[in-house]
Protein backbone atom coordinates (compact mmCIF):
# COMPACT_ATOMS: atom_id res chain seq x y z
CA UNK A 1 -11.18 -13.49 17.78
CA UNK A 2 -8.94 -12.95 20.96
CA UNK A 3 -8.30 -9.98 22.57
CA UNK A 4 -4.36 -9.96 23.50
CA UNK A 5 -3.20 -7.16 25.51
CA UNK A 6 -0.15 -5.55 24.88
CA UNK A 7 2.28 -3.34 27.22
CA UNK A 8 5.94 -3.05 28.35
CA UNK A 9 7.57 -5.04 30.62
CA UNK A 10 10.88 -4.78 32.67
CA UNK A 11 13.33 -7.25 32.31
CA UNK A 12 12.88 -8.71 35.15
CA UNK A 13 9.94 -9.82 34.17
CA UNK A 14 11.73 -12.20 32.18
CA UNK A 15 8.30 -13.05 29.57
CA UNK A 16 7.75 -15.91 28.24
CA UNK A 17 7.60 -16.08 24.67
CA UNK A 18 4.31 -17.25 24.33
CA UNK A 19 3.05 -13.91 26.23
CA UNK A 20 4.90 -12.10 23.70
CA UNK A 21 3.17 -10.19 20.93
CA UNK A 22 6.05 -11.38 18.06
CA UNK A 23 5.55 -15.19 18.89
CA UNK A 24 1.44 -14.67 18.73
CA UNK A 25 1.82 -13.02 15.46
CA UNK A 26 3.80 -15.88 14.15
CA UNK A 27 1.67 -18.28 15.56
CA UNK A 28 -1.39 -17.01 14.05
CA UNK A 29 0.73 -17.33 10.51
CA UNK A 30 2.02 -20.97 10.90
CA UNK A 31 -1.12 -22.16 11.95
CA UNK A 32 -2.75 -20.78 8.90
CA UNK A 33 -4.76 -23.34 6.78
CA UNK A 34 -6.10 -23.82 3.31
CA UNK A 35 -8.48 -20.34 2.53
CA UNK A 36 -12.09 -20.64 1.94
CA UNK A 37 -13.30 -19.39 -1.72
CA UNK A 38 -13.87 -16.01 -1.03
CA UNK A 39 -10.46 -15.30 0.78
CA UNK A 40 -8.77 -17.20 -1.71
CA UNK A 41 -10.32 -15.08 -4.57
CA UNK A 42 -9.65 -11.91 -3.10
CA UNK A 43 -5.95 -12.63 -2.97
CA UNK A 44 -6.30 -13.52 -6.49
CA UNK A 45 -7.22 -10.28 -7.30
CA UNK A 46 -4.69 -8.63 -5.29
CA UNK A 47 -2.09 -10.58 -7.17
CA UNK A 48 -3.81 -8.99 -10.34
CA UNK A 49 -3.50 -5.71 -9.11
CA UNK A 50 0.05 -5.93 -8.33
CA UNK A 51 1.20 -7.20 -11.61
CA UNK A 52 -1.02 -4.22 -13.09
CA UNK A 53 0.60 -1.18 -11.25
CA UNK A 54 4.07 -2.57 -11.50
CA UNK A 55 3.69 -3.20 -14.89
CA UNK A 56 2.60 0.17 -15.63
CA UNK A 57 5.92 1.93 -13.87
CA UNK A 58 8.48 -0.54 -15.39
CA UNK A 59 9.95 2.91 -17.09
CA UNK A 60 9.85 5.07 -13.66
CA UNK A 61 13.07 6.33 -12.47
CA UNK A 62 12.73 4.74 -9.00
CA UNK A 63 11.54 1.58 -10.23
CA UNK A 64 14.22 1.21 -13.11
CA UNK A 65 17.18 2.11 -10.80
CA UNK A 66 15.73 -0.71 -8.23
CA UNK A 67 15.54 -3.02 -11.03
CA UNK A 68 19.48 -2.40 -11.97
CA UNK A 69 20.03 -2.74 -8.31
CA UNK A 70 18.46 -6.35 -8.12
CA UNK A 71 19.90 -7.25 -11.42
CA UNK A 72 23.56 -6.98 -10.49
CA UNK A 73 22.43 -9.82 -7.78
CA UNK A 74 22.37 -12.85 -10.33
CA UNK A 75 24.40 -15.78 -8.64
CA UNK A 76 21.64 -17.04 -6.72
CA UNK A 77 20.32 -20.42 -8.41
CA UNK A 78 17.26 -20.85 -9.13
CA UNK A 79 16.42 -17.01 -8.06
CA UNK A 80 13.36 -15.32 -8.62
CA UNK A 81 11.74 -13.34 -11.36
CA UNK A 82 11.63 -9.27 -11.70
CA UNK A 83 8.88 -7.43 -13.64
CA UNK A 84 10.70 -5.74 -16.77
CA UNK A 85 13.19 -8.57 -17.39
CA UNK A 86 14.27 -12.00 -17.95
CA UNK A 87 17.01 -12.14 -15.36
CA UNK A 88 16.47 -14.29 -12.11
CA UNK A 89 18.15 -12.93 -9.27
CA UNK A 90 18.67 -13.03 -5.44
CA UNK A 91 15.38 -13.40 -3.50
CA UNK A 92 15.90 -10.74 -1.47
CA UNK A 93 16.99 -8.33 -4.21
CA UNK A 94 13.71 -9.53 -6.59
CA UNK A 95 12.07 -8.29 -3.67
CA UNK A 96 13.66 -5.03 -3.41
CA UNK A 97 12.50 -4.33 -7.52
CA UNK A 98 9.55 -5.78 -7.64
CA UNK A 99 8.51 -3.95 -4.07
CA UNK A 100 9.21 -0.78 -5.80
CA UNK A 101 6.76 -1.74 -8.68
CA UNK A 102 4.15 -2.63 -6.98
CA UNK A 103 4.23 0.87 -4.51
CA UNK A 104 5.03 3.29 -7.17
CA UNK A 105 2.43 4.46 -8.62
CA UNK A 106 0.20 4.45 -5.12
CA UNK A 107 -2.17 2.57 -7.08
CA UNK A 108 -2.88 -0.56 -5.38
CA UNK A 109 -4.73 -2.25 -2.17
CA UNK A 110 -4.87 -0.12 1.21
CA UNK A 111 -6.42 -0.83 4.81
CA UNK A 112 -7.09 2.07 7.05
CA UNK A 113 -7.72 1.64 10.53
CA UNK A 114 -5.96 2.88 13.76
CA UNK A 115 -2.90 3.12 11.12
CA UNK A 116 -2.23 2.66 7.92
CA UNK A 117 -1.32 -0.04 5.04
CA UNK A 118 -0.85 -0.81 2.02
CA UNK A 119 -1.09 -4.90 2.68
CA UNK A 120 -0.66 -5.62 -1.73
CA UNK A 121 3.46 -4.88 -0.28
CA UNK A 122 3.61 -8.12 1.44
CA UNK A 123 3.28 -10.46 -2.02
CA UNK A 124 6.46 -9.35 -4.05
CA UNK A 125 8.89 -10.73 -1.29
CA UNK A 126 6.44 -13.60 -0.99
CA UNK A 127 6.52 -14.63 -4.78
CA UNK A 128 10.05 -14.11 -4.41
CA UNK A 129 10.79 -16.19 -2.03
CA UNK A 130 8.14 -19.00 -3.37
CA UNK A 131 10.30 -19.19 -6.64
CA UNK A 132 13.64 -19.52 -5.01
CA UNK A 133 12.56 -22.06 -2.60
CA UNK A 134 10.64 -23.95 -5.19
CA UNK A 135 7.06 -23.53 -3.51
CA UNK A 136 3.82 -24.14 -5.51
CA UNK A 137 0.77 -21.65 -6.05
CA UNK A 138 -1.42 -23.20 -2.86
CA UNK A 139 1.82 -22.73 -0.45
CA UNK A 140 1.87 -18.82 -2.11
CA UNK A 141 -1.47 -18.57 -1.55
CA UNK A 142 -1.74 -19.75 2.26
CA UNK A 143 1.74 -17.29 2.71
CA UNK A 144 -0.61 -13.93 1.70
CA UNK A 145 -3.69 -14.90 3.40
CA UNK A 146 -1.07 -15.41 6.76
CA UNK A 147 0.26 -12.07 5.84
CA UNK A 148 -2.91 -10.19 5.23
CA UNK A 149 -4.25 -11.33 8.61
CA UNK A 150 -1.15 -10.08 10.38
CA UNK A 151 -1.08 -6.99 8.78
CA UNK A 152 -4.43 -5.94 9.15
CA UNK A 153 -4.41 -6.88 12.86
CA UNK A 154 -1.87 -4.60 13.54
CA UNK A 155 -3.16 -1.71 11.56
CA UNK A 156 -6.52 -2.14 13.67
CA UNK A 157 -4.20 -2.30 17.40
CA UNK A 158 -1.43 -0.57 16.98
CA UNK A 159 -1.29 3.05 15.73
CA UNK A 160 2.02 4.29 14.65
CA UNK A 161 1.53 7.31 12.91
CA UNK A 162 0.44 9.50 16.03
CA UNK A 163 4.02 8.90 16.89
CA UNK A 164 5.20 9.88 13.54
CA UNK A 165 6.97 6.10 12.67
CA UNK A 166 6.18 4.82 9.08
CA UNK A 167 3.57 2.29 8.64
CA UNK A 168 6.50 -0.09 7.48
CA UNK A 169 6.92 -1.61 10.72
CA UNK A 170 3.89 -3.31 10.48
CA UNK A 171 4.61 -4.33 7.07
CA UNK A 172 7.89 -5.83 7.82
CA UNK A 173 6.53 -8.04 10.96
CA UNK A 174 3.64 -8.91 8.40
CA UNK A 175 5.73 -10.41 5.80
CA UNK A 176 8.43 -12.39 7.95
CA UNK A 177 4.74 -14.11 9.40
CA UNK A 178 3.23 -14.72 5.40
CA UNK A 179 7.24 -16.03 4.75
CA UNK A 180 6.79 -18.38 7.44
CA UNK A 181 3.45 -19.54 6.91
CA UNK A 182 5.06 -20.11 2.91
CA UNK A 183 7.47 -21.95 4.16
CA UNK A 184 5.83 -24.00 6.91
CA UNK A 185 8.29 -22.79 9.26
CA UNK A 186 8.48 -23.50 12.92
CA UNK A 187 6.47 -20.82 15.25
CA UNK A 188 9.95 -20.38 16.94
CA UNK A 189 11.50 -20.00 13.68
CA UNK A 190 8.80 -16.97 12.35
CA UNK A 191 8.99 -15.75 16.18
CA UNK A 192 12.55 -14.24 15.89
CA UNK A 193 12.16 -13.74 12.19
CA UNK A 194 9.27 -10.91 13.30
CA UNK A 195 11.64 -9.46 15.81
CA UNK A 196 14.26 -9.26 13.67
CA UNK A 197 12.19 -7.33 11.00
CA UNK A 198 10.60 -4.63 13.32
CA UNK A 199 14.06 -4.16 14.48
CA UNK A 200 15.67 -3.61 11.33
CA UNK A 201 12.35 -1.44 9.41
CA UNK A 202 10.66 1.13 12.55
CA UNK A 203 11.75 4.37 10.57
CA UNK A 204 10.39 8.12 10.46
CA UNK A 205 7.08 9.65 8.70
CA UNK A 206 9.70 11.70 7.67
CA UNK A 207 9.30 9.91 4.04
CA UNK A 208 6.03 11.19 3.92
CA UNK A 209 6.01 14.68 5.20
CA UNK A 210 7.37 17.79 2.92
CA UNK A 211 8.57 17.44 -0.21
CA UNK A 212 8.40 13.70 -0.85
CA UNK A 213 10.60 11.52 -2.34
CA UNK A 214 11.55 8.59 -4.50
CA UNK A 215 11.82 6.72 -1.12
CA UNK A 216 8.15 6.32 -0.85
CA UNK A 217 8.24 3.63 -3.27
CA UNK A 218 11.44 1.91 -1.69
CA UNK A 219 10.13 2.02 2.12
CA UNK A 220 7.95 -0.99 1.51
CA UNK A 221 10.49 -2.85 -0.88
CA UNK A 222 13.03 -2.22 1.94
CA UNK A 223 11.05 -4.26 4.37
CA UNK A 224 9.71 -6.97 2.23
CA UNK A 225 13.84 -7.17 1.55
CA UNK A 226 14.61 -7.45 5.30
CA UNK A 227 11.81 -9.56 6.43
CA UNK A 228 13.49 -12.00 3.55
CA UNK A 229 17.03 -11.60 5.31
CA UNK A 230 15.62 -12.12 8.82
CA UNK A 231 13.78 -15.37 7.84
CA UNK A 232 16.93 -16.24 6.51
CA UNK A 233 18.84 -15.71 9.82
CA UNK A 234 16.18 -16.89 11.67
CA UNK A 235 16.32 -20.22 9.47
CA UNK A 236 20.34 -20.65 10.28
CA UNK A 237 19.32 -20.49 14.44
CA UNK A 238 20.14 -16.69 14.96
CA UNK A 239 18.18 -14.68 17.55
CA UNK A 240 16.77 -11.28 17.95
CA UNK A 241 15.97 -8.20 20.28
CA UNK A 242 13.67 -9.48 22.79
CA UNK A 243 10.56 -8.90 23.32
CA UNK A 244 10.99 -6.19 20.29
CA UNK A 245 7.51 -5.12 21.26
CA UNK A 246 7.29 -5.24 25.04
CA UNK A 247 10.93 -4.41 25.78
CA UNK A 248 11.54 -1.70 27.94
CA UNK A 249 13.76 -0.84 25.63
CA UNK A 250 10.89 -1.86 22.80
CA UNK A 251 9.07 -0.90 20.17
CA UNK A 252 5.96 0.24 22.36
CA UNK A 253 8.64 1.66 25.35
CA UNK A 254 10.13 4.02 23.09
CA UNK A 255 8.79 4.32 19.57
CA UNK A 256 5.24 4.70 21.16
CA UNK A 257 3.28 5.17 24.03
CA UNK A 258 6.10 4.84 26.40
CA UNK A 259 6.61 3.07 29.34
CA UNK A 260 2.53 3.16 29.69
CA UNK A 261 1.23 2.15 27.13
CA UNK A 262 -1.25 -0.32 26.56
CA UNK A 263 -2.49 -1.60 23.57
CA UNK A 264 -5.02 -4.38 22.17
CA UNK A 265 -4.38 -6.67 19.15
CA UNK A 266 -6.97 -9.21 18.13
CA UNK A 267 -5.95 -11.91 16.53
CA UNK A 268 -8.27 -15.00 15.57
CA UNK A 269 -8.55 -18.03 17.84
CA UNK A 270 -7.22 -21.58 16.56
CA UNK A 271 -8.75 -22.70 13.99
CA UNK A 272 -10.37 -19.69 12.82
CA UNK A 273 -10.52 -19.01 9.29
CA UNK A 274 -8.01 -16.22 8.14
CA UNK A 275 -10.61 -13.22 6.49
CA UNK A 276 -8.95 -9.99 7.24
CA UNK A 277 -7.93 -9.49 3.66
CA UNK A 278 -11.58 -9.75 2.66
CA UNK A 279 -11.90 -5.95 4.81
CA UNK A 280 -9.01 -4.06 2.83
CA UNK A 281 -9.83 -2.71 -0.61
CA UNK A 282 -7.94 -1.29 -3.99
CA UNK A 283 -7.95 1.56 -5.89
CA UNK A 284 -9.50 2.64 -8.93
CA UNK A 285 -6.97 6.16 -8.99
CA UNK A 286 -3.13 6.45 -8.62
CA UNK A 287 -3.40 8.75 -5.80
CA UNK A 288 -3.54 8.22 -1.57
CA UNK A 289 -6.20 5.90 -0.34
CA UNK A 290 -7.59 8.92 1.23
CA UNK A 291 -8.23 11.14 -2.22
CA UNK A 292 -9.97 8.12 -3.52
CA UNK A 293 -13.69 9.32 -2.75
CA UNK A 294 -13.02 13.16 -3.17
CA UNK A 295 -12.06 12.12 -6.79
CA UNK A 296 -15.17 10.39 -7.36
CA UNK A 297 -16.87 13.38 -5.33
CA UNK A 298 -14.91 15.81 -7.55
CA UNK A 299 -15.97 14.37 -10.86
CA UNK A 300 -19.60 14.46 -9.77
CA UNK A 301 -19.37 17.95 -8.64
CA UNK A 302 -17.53 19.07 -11.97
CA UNK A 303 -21.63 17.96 -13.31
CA UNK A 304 -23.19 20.58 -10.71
CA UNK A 305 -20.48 23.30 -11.50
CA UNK A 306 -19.95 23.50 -15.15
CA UNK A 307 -24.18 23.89 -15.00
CA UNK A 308 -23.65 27.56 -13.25
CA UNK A 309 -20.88 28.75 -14.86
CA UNK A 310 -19.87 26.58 -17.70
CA UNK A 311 -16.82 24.39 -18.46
CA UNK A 312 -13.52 26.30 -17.07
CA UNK A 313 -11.83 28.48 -19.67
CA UNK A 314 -8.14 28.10 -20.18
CA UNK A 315 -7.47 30.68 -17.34
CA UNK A 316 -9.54 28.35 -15.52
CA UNK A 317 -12.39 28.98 -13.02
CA UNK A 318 -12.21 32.58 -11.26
CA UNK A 319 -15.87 32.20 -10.55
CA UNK A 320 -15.00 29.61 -7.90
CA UNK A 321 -13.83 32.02 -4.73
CA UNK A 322 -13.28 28.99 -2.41
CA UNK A 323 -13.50 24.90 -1.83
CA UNK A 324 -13.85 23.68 1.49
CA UNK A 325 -13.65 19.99 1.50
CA UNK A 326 -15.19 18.69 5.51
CA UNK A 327 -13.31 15.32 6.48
CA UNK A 328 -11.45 13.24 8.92
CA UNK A 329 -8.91 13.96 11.27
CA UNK A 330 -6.31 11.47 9.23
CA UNK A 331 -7.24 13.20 5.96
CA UNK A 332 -6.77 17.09 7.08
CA UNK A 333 -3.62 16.14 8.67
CA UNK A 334 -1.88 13.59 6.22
CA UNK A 335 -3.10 14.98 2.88
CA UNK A 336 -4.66 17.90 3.51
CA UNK A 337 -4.16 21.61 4.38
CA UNK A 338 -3.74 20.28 8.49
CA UNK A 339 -0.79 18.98 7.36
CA UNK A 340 1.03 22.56 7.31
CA UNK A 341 2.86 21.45 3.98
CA UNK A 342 3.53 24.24 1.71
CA UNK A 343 4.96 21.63 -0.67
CA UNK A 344 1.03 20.46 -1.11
CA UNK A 345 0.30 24.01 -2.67
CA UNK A 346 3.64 23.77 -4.97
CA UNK A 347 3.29 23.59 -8.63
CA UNK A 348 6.82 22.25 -8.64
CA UNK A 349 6.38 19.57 -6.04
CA UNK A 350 7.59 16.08 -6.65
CA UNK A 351 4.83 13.74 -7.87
CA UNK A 352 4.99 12.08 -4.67
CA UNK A 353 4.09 15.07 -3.08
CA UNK A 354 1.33 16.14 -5.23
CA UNK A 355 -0.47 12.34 -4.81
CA UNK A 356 -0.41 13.23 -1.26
CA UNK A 357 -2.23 16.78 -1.57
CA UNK A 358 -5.57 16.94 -1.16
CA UNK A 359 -6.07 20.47 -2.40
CA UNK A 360 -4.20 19.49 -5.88
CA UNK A 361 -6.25 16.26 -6.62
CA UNK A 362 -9.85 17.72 -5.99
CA UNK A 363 -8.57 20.77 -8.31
CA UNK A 364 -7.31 18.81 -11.03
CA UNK A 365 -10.26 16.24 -10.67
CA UNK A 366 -12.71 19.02 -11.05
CA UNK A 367 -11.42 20.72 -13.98
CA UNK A 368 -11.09 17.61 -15.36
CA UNK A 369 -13.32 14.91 -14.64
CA UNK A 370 -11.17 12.19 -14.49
CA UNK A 371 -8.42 11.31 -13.20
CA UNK A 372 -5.30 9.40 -15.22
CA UNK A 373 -2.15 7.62 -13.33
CA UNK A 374 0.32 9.87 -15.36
CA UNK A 375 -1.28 12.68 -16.78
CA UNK A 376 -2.78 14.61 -14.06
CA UNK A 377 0.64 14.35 -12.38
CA UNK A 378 2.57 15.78 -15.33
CA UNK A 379 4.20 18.58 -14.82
CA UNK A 380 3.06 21.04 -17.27
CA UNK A 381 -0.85 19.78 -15.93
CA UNK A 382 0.31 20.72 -12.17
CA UNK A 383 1.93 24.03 -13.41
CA UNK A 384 -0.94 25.54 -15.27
CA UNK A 385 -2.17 28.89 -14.36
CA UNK A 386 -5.64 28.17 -13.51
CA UNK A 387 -5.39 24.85 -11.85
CA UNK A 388 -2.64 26.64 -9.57
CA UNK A 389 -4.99 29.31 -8.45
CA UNK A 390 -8.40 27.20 -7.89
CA UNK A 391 -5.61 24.99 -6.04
CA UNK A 392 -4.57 27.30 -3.75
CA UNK A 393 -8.21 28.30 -2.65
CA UNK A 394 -9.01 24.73 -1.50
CA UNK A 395 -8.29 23.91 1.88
CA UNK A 396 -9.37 20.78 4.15
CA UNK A 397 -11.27 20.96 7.70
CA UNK A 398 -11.34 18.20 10.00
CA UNK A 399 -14.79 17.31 10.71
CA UNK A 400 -15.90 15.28 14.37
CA UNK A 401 -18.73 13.79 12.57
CA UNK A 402 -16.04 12.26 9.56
CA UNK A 403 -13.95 11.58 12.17
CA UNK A 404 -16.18 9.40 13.84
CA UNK A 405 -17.15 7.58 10.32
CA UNK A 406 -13.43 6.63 9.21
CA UNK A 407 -13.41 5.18 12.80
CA UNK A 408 -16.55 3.53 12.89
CA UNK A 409 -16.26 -0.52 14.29
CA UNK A 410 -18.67 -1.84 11.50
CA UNK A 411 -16.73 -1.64 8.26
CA UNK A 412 -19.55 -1.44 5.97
CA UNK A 413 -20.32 1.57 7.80
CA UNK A 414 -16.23 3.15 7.88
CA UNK A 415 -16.13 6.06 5.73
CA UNK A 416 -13.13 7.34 3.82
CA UNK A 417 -15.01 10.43 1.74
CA UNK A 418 -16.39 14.07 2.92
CA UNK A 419 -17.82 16.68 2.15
CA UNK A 420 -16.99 19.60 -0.18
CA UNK A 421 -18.11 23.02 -0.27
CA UNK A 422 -17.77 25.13 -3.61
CA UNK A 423 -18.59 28.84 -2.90
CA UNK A 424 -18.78 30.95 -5.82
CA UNK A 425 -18.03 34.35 -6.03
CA UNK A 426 -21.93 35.61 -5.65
CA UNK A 427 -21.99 33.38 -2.60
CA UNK A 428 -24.02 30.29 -4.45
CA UNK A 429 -22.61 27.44 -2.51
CA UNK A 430 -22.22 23.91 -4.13
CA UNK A 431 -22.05 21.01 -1.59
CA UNK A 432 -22.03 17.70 -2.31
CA UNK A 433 -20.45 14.06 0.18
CA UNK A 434 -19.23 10.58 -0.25
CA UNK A 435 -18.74 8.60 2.31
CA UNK A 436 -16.48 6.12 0.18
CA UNK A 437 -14.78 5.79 -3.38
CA UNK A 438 -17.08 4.15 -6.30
CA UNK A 439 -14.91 1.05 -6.33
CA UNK A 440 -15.07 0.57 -2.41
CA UNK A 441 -16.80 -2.47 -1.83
CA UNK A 442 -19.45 -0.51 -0.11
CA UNK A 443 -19.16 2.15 -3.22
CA UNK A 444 -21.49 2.67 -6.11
CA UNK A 445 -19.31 0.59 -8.03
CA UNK A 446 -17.39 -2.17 -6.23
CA UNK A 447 -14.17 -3.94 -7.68
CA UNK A 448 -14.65 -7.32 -8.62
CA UNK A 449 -12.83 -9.79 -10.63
CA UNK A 450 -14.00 -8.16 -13.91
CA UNK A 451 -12.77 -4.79 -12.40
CA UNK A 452 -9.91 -6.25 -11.47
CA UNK A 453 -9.02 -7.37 -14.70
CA UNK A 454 -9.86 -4.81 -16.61
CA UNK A 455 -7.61 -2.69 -14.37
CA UNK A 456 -4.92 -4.94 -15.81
CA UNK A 457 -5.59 -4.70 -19.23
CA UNK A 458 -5.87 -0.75 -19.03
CA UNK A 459 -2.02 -0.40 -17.71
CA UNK A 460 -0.74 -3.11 -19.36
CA UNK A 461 -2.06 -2.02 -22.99
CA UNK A 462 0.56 -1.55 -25.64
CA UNK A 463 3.44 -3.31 -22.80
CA UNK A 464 1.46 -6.33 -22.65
CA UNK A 465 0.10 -7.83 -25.82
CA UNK A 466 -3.66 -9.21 -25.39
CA UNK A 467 -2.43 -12.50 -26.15
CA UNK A 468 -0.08 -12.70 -23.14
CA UNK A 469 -2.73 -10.63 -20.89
CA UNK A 470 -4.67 -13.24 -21.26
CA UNK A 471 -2.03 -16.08 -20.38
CA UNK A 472 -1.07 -14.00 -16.92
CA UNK A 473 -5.07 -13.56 -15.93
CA UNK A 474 -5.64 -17.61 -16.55
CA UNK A 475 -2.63 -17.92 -14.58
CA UNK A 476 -3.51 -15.95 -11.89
CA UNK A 477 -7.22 -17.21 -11.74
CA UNK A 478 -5.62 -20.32 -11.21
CA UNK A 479 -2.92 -19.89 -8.22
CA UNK A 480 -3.65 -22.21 -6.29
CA UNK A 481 -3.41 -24.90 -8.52
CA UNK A 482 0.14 -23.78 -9.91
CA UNK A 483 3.01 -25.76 -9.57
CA UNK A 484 6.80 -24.54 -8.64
CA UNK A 485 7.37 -24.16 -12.62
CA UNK A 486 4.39 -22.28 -13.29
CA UNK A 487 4.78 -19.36 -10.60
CA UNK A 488 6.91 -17.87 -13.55
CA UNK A 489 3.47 -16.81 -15.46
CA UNK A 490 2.61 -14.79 -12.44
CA UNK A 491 4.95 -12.17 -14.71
CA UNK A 492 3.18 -11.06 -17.70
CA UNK A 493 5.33 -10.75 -20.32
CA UNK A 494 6.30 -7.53 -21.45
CA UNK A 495 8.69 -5.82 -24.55
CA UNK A 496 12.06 -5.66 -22.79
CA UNK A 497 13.78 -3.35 -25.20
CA UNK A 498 12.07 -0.38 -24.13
CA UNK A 499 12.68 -1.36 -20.50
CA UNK A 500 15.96 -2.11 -21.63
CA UNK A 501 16.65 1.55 -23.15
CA UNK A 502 15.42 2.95 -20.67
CA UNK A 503 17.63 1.24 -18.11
CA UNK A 504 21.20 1.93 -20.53
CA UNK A 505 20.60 5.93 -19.67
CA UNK A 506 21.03 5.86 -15.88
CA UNK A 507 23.79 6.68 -14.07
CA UNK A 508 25.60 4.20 -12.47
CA UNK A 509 26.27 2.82 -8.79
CA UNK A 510 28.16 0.71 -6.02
CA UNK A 511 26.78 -2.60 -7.85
């Protein structure tokens, strides 16, 4: 790997383009090869797990007005496909829909580092764009392992969130590099393509602070949709802001550090094989990457609890007088009590809220011991009287020593877990930690392609029949052998009246 320093420069400075961040980025993506087995497995799976969780929201609100959005966008020829229906559309707008799938139900891949990323957002405007332009499986393939590389590298250098800008940005320079490497575009070509994207997609954490919206689902589709647009510019000779990173009037000059600031990317020498996405991981719970291990941590708990003072009656557990749950600094303050949210203690918070509170997924996880993509976010679940007031007596601490493990350099030591503290009301404490969730590939249980498929199966039942499950796993197992016609089965099949009834009762818009 290569250690490239980056830092703002005047104009005067007039830099060269190779000395800019954007054009290193997109060279590392056009000068991505064929994968080795193991990277191209993993992004096998990932393109599994994406048809899985988008599958399962097809009859979400966000997802189904996105959908009507992209489906009033027909004229393009050939187009590309969108889970939930048999219309082609626009690239960009297939995109948009299927972005929204996929990010949903906060159920799919995630890499935490400096920042973080969810880098499963890249493939929908990559599959899009791969059926439009009439690209096979292996050049799909080589455009996610480019993208995954990007992404990650940027996640690891660059930390946005201490300066409260969405983790889109590096999503949107990410995708413009895995369209480029798709397309086998020139480095020049991807180079203002990146600019472009960061441009257009630096926005506020706003979208995930408060009461959170619908718009948590859109921020990713929005930049897979622009990094599509700004390839296309880019493609037709148009330029960007430059350097959109080292400007002082930049990215790093203003969203950032300021006028100071320094930062390091690495980013792997020629001829290095592309591995990064071999360091992110899934999910095995709809919830923030962050809750994964405290639901795991919460279920084995529920064992040690229910043995002092039995299974929780319907008023629920009074016996419990307080939960401390001992973690990182990026926990406490994103999903956790740090975060000064009252909307995290609300029993009428959005679901996007509540899979982004800390306090309400350990409750519900311990009075439950489980944890299910729709049902422990249902309303009348979040609103009942006991889970409401265990809830409200959990709280989060940030602890140095987690701190230290979620930032460790060796990622099979990282740790995304904690510790929990369950004192009752006699004072018997109940502690228990877990450094990482069960499916973590350092976790008691580790996703593999079995896992991965069996993840499918689970959201698809009764949407998918078995028959056609099986058609979209042999598909997918087989990417990079597919040619332009087959990237269609990358779609499983699914009933389309229900979608379809479900789509007649919204209201309508501009399109």
């Amino acid at each position: 790997m290569i250690e490239h320093h980056v830092r703002v420069h005047p104009s005067a400075d007039r830099l060269p383009r190779e000395d800019q961040l954007a054009w290193k980025l997109a060279a590392v993506a056009t000068a991505t090869g064929e994968p080795d087995a193991d990277t191209a497995a993993m992004a096998v799976n990932r393109v599994i797990d994406n048809a899985a969780v988008a599958v399962a929201s097809l009859v979400r609100r966000p997802v189904a007005v996105a959908r009507a959005q992209a489906t009033a966008h027909t004229g393009a020829a050939p187009g590309a496909s969108v889970f939930g229906t048999p219309a082609r559309v626009s690239p960009e707008w297939a995109a948009w829909a299927n972005g929204t799938a996929v990010r949903e139900l906060d159920f799919h891949d995630t890499y935490l580092a400096a920042d973080y990323s969810h880098p499963g957002d890249n493939i929908p405007p990559l599959l899009a764009v791969a059926q439009h332009t009439g690209r096979t499986g292996a050049d799909l393939l080589r455009g996610i392992i480019a993208a995954y590389e990007v992404h990650v590298a940027l996640v690891k250098g660059i930390c946005l969130h201490e300066h409260r800008i969405d983790h889109v940005a590096h999503l949107g320079a990410a995708t413009a590099c895995g369209l480029g490497a798709l397309l086998r575009l020139p480095t020049e070509t991807v180079h203002q393509a990146v600019q472009q994207t960061v441009h257009t997609t630096t926005a506020t954490r706003q979208s995930r602070k408060g009461e959170i919206s619908s718009w948590k689902a859109y921020a990713p589709a929005f930049a897979g949709k622009a990094a599509v647009e700004a390839i296309d510019r880019a493609m037709r000779g148009e330029t960007s802001p430059s350097p959109v990173y080292e400007g002082e009037d930049g990215f790093l000059a203003w969203m950032l550090d300021g006028p100071q600031s320094d930062y390091t990317v690495r980013l792997p020498a020629p001829g290095e094989p592309r591995r990064a996405i071999l360091e992110t991981y899934t999910k095995e719970h709809s919830a923030e990457y962050q809750a994964q291990a405290v639901i795991d941590l919460a279920r084995r708990l529920r064992e040690k609890t229910v043995s002092l003072v039995g299974a929780p009656p319907a008023g629920g557990w009074g016996r419990i007088r307080s939960v401390v749950l001992h973690t990182s600094h990026h926990t406490h303050h994103v999903i956790g009590s740090g975060a000064n949210d009252p909307q995290k203690y609300d029993p009428e918070a959005s679901r996007e809220t509540l899979d982004h509170s800390l306090p309400y997924i350990f409750a519900v996880a311990l009075e439950d011991g489980t944890w299910h993509h729709e049902r422990s976010y249902a309303p009348e679940r979040a609103r009942r009287a006991g889970t409401v007031e265990l809830w409200r007596r959990i709280t989060t601490v940030e602890d140095p020593e987690w701190t230290h493990r979620y930032h460790h350099p060796d990622p099979r030591r990282r740790a995304f877990g904690g510790r929990a503290v369950i004192t009752l009301d006699d004072g018997t404490a109940i502690e228990d930690e877990l450094a990482v969730a069960d499916a973590h590939p350092a976790g008691a249980r580790p996703f593999d392609r079995p896992g991965y498929a069996d993840k499918f199966r689970t959201l698809t039942e009764n949407v998918v029949t078995p028959a056609d499950q099986d058609r979209f796993l042999d598909a997918a197992e087989r990417l990079a052998e597919l040619a332009t016609s087959d990237l269609d089965s990358l779609f499983p099949a699914v009933e389309t009246e229900a979608v379809a009834a479900y789509d007649a009762g919204l209201p309508k818009g501009v399109f």
